[in-house]
Protein backbone atom coordinates (compact mmCIF):
# COMPACT_ATOMS: atom_id res chain seq x y z
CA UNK A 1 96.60 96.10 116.16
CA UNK A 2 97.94 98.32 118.41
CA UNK A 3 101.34 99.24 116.96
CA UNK A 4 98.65 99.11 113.30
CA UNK A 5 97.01 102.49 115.31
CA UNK A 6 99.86 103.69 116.98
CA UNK A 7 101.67 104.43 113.71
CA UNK A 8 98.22 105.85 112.17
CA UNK A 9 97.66 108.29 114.53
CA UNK A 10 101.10 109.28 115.02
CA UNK A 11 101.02 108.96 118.96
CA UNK A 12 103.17 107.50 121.23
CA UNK A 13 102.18 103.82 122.63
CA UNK A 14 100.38 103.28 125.42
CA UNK A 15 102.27 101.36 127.86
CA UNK A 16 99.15 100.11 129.72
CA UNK A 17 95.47 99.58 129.81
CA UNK A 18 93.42 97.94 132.31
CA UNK A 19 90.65 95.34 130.01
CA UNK A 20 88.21 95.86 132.85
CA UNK A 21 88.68 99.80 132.53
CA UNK A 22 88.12 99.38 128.74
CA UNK A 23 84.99 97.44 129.15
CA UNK A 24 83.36 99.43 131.43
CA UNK A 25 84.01 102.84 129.20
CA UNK A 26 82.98 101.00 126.13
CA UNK A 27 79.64 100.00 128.08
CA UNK A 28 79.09 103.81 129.36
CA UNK A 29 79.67 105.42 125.94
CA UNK A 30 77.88 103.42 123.93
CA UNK A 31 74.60 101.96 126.16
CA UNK A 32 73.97 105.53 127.96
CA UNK A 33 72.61 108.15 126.76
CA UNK A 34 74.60 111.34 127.42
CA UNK A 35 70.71 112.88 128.98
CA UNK A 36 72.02 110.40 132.16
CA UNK A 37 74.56 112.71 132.46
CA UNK A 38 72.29 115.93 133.15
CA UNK A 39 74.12 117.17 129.41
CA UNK A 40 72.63 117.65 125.96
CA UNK A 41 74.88 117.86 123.48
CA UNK A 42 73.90 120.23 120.17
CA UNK A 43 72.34 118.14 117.77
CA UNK A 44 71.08 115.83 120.46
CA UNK A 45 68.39 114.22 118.41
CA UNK A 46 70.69 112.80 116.41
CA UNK A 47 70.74 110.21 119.45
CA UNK A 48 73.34 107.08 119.28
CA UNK A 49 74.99 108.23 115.75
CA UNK A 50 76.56 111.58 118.25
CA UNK A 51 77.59 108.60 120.81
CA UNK A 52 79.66 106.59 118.11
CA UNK A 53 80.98 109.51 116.80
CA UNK A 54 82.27 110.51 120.01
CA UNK A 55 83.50 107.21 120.45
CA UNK A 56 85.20 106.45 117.29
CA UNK A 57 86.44 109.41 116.95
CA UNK A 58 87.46 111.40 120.11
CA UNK A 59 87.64 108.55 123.28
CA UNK A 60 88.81 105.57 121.45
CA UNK A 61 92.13 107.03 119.61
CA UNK A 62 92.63 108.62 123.48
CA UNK A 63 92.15 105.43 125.44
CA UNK A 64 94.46 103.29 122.92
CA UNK A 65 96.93 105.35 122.58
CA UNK A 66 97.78 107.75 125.57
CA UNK A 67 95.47 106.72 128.08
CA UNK A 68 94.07 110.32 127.82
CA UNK A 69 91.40 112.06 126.37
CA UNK A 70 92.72 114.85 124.04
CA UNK A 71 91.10 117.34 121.41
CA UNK A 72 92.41 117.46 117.82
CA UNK A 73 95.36 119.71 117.57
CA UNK A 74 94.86 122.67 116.33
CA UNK A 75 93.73 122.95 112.25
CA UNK A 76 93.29 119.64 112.20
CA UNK A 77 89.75 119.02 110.68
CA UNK A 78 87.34 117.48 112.83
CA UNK A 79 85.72 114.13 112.05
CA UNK A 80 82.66 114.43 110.27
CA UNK A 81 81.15 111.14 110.58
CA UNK A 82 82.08 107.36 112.19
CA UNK A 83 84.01 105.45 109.64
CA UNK A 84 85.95 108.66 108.44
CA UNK A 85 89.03 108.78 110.55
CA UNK A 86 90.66 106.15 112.77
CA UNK A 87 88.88 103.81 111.67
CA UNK A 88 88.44 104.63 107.96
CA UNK A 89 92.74 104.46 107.90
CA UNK A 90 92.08 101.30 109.54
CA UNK A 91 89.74 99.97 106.72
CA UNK A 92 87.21 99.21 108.93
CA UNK A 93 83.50 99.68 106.91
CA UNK A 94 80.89 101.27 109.13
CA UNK A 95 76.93 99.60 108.78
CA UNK A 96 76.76 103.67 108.99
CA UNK A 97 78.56 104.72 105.62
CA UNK A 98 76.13 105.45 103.13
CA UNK A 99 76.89 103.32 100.24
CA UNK A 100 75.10 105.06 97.52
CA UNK A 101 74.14 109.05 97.17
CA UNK A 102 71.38 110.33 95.26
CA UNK A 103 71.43 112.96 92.44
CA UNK A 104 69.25 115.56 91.81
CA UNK A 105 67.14 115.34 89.01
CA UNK A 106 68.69 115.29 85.27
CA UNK A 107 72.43 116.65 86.78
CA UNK A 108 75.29 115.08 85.43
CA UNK A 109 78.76 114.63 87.34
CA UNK A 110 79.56 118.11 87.81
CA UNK A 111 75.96 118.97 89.00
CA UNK A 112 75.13 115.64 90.91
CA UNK A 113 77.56 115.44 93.67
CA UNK A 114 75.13 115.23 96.47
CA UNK A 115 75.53 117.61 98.91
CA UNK A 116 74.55 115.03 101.72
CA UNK A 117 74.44 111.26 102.15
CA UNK A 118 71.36 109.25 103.22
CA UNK A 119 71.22 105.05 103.44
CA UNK A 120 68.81 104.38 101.04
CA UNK A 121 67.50 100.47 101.68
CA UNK A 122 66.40 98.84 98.44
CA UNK A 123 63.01 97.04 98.39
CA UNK A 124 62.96 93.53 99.17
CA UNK A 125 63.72 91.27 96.10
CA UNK A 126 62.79 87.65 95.82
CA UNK A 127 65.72 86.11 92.43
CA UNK A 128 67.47 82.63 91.93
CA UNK A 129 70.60 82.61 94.58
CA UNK A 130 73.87 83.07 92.46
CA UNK A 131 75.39 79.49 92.81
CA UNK A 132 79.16 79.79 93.26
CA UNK A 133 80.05 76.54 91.31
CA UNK A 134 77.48 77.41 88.81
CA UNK A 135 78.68 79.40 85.97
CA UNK A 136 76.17 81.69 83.95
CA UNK A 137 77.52 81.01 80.62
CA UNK A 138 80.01 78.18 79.86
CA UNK A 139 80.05 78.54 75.86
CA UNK A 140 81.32 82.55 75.68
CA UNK A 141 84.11 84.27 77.71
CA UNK A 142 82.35 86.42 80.25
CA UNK A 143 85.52 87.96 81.61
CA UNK A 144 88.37 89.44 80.22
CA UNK A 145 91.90 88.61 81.04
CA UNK A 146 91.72 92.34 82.95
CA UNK A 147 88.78 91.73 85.06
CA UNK A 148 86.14 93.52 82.93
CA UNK A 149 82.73 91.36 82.63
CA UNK A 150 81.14 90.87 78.78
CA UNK A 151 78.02 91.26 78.89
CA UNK A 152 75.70 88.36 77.36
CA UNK A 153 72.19 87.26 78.05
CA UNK A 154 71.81 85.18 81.17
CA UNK A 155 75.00 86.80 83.13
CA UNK A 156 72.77 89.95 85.08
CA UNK A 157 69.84 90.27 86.41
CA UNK A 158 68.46 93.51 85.46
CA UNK A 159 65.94 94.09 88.38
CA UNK A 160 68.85 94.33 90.75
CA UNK A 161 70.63 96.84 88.71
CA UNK A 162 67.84 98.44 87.85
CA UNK A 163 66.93 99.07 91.63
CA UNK A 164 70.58 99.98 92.27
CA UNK A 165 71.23 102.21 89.35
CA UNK A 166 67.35 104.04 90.84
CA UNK A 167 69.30 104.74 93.80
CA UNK A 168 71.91 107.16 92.12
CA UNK A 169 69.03 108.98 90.35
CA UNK A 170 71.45 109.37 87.23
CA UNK A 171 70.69 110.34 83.56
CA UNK A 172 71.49 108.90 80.47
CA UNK A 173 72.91 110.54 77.23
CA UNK A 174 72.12 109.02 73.82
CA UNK A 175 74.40 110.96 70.91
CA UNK A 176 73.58 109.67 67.39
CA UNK A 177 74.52 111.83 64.34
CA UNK A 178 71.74 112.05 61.61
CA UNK A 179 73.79 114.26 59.16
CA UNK A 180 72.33 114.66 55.28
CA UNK A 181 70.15 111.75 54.27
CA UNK A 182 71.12 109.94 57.52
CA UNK A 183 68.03 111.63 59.18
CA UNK A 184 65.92 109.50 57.45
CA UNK A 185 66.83 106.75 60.25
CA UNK A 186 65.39 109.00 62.98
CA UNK A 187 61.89 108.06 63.42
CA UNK A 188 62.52 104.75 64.13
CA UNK A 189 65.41 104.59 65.77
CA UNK A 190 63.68 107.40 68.35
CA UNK A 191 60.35 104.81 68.66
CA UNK A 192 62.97 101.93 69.05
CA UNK A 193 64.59 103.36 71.44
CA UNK A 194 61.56 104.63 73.41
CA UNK A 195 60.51 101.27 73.55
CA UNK A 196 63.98 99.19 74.44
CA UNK A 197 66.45 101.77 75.68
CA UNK A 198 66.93 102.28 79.36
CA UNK A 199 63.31 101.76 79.93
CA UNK A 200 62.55 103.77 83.66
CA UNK A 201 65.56 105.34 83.38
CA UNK A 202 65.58 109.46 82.43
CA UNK A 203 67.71 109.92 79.15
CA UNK A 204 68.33 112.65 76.96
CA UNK A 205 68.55 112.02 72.86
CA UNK A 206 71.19 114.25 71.74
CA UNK A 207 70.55 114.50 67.87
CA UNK A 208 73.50 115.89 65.78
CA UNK A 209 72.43 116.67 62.66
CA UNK A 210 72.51 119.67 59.91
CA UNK A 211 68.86 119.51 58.99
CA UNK A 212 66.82 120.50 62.68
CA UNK A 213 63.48 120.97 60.77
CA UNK A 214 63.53 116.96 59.42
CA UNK A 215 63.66 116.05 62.80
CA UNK A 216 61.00 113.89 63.57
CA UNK A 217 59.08 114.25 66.77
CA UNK A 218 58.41 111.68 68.76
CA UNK A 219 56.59 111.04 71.69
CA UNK A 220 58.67 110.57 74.49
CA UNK A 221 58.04 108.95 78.19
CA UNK A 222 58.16 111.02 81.28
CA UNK A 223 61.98 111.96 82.21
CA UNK A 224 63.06 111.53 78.61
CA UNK A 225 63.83 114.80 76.37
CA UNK A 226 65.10 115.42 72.39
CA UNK A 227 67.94 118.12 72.20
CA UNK A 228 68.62 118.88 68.71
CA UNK A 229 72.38 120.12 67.92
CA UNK A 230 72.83 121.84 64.63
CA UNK A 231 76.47 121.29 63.20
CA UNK A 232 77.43 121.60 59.40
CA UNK A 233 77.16 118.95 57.38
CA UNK A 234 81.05 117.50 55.42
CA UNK A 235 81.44 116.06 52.07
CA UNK A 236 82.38 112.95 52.66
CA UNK A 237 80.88 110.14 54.63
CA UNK A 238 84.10 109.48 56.52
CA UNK A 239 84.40 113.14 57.39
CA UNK A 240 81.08 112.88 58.88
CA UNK A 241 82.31 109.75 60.71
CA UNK A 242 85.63 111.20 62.07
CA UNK A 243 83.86 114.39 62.74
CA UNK A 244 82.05 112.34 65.68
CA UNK A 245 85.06 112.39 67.81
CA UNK A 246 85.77 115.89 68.08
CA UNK A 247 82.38 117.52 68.28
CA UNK A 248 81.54 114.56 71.03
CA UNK A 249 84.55 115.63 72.52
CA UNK A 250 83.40 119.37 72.31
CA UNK A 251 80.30 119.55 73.53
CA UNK A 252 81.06 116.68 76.62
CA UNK A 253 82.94 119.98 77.87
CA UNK A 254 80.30 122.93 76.56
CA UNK A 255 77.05 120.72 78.61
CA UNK A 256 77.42 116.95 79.06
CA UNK A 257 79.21 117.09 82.06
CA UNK A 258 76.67 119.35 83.42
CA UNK A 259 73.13 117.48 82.11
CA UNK A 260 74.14 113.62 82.39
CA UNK A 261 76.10 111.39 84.40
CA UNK A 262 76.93 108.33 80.99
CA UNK A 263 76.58 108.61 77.63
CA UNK A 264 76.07 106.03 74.81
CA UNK A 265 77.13 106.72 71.31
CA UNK A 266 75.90 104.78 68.61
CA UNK A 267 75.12 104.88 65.04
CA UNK A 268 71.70 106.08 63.61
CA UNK A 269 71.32 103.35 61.08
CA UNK A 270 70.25 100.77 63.35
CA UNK A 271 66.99 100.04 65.52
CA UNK A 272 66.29 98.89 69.12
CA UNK A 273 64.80 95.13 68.56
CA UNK A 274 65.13 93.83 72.36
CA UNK A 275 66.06 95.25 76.00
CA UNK A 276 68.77 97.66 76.14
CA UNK A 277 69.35 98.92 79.74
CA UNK A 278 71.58 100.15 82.92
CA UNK A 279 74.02 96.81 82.58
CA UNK A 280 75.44 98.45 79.89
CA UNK A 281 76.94 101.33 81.96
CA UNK A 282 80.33 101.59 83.57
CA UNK A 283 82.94 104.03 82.94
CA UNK A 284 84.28 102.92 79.66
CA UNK A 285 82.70 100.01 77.84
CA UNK A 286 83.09 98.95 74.51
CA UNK A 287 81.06 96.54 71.85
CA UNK A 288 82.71 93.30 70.04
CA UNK A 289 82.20 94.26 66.51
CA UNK A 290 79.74 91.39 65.36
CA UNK A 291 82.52 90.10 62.33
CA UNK A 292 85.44 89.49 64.76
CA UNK A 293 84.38 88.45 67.84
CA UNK A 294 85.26 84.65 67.04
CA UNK A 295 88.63 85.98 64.96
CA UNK A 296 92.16 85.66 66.11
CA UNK A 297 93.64 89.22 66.80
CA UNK A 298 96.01 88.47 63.07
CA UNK A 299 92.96 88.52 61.10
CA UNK A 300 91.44 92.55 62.64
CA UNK A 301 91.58 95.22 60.88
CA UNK A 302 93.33 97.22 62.51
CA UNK A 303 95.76 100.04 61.14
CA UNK A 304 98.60 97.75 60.72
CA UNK A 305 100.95 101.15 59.21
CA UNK A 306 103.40 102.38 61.63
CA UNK A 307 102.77 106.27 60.40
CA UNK A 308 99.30 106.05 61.43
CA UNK A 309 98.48 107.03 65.08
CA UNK A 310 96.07 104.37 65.21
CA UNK A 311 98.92 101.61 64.13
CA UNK A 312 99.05 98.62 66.11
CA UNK A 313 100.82 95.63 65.60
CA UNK A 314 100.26 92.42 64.47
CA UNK A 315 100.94 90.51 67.79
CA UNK A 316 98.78 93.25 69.71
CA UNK A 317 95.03 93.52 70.82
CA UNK A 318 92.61 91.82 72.59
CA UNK A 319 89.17 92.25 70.62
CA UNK A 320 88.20 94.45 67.69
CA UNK A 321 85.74 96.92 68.88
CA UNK A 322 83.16 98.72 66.65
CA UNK A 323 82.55 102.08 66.85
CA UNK A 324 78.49 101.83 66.56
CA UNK A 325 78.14 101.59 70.13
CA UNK A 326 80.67 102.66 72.77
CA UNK A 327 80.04 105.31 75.72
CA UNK A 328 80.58 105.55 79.73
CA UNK A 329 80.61 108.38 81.91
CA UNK A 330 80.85 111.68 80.69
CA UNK A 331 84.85 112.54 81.72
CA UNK A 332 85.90 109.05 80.08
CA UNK A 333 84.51 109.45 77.05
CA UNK A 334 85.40 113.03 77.03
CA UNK A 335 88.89 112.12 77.16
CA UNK A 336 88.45 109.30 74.69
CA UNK A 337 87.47 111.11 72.30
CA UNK A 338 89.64 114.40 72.35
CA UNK A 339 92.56 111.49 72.16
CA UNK A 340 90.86 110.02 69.12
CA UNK A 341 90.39 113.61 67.27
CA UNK A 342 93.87 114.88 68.16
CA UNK A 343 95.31 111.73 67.12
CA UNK A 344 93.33 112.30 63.67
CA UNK A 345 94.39 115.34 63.26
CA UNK A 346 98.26 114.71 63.63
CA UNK A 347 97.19 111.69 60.66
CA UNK A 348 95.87 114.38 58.59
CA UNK A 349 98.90 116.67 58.92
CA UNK A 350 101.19 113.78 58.05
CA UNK A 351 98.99 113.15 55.08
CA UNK A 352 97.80 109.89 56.15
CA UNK A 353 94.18 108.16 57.29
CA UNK A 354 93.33 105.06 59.33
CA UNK A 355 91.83 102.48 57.29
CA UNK A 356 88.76 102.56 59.21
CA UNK A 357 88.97 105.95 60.44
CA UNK A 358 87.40 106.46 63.97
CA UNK A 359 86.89 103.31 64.39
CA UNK A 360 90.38 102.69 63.98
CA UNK A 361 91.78 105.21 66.38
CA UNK A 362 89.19 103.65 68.90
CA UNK A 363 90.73 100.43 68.88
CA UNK A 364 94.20 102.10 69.08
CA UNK A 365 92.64 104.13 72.73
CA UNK A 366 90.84 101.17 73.84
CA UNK A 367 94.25 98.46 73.57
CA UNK A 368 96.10 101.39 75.89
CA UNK A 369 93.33 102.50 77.48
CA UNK A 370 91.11 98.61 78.65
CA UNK A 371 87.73 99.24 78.77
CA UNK A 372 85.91 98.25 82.23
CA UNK A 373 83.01 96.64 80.53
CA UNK A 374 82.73 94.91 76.93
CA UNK A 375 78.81 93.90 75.36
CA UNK A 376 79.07 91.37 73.47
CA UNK A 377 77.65 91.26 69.85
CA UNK A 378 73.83 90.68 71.16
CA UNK A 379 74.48 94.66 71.49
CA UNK A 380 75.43 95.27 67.34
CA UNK A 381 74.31 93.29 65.51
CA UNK A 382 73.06 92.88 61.33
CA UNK A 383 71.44 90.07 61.00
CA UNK A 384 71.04 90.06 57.18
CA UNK A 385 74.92 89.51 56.80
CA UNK A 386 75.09 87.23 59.27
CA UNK A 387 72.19 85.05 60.55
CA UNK A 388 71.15 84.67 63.82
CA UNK A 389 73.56 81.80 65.23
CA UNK A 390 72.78 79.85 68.69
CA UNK A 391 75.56 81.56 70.50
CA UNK A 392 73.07 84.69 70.29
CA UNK A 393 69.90 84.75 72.81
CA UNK A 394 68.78 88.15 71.81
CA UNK A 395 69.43 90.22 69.25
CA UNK A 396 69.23 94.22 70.58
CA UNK A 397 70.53 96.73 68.59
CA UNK A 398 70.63 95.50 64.87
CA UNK A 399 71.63 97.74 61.73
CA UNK A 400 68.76 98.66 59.47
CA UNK A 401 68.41 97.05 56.14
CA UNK A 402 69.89 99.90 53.41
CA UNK A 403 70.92 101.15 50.31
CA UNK A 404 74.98 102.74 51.54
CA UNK A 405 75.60 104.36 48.59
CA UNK A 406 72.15 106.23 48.41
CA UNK A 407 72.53 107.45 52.01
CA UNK A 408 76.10 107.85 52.48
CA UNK A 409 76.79 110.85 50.04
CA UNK A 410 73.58 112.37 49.66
């Protein structure tokens, strides 16, 4: 340990220190207040958190070292709390170090890096003890081979994350594009959502659509607000649909990153049918795409041509992700999705488009690029095409019974 902080603090070794010396300094510093001493120091109602600092960061580096007290050399910036310097290097965690900030109301991650830290202690919970040797789920995979959790029914407990994700004060962005007769979908996706999506949580709806005045308007709980974003509508359906990408991408730049700290992006032609909440959010997740999640990787539908950007291989991928539901925090899926829409746009130049066009280029990102969560199909889900099998426990987020080739071109 001692070489350890000799070669930290780039000090010569101490040759010698008397333990009784040590004890009796240790006992001074930290049992006496400095008032013994006839001396107030400025701040002196911060009380023991000035002693430690002194300490940690000013007596202890001095005694182990040189035998000597010293002063930072000059420039050097001072400590500014215990746990930051000696022995933060050290990877020593301070009981001191605030583990989670707080963000002002509705900022995002530009906006919402708190200026100052306080230990927030979370109420006292009474839940089942985790058992070690117990495994939530033994008929799904609830990890991937990367260390990302999937998320199924009866592997979270959504009190605790609902009490932690309370302490970080964050807001939620919802994008959903209700372009032409896609707007129809609004009303009850909005009431769906009111009622299952991130329920005591603050979110903003960001509508995309080219028809503002058909938007319907909803009553919404307190913290939650509809922004409307006008953009032109485009011919075809899967213009619409590769659209997404870049005018995510766009405005994630122009006010995202100032107004929310994740977004989710789903499609409009589905409805909220069950809980939908915080243990959803990480910095990239993803959704098993409700055909393919029992499929071997041969049989996804990938791009399998090489002069597609979105090519991959047929001995390549880990899931087939669909690209109804996939978000995280505002910088990751900023950069997701300018990737996706510049590698669209070199397809288009070349004269060529994926097979499943967004969605495609998403799986492409998301092979290079592992996403640190994955929901499993609970969270996409059409139950008309495909039942309701045991595997299931609840079905969320579930497409909308439709007519496509009414909607789609119309």
């Amino acid at each position: 340990m001692a070489e350890l902080l000799w070669m930290q603090a780039g000090k010569s070794k101490c040759r010698f220190l008397h333990p009784l010396a040590f004890v009796l300094i240790t006992f001074t510093l930290v049992f006496l207040s400095p008032l013994s001493f006839g001396w107030t120091p400025p701040g002196a109602a911060r009380g023991p958190q000035l002693l430690w600092e002194l300490w940690a960061h000013d007596l202890v580096p001095c005694l182990l070292l040189t035998g000597k007290v010293h002063r930072p050399p000059q420039g050097h910036a001072p400590h500014q709390g215990f746990g930051d310097g000696l022995f933060h290097s050290a990877r020593v965690l301070s009981p001191r170090i605030p583990v989670l900030g707080t963000r002002p109301g509705g900022a995002g991650e530009a906006a919402g890096k708190p200026a100052g830290q306080r230990v927030v202690k979370l109420p006292r919970m009474v839940y089942p003890q985790p058992r070690v040797l117990t495994p939530s789920r033994t008929d799904v995979l609830v990890l991937t081979p990367w260390l990302a959790p999937i998320i199924w029914e009866g592997t979270f407990n959504i009190d605790i994350l609902n009490a932690q994700f309370r302490l970080q004060n964050v807001t939620v962005g919802l994008t959903v594009f209700a372009i032409k007769k896609y707007v129809v979908f609004l009303k009850l996706f909005l009431e769906t959502a009111e009622e299952h999506f991130m329920v005591g949580h603050r979110v903003n709806y960001y509508v995309f659509t080219d028809r503002p005045d058909d938007v319907p308007r909803v009553p919404l709980r307190e913290g939650r607000r509809l922004v409307v974003l006008q953009v032109p509508a485009a011919a075809r359906w899967q213009d619409v649909s590769m659209r997404r990408m870049e005018m995510i991408s766009d405005f994630c730049a122009r006010r995202f990153l100032h107004e929310v700290a994740f977004l989710v992006c789903v499609d409009v032609d589905m409805r909220f049918r069950d809980h939908v909440g915080v243990e959803i959010l990480s910095p990239l997740f993803a959704t098993l795409h409700p055909g393919f999640y029992g499929a071997t990787r041969e049989a996804f539908t990938y791009e399998r041509r090489p002069q597609s950007q979105a090519y991959i291989p047929v001995d390549q991928g880990d899931f087939y992700y669909m690209g109804a539901l996939f978000g995280g925090s505002v910088s990751e899926v900023h950069r997701l999705t300018t990737a996706c829409h510049r590698a669209m746009t070199t397809d288009r130049a070349n004269g060529i488009e994926a097979v499943w066009h967004d969605e495609s280029h998403l799986n492409r990102y998301l092979l290079d690029h592992k996403p640190t969560k994955v929901l499993s199909p609970e969270y996409l889900w059409d139950e008309q095409l495909l039942g309701w099998p045991a595997v299931m426990k609840k079905l969320r987020y579930v497409a909308v019974p439709k007519n496509h080739q009414q909607i789609r071109n119309r």
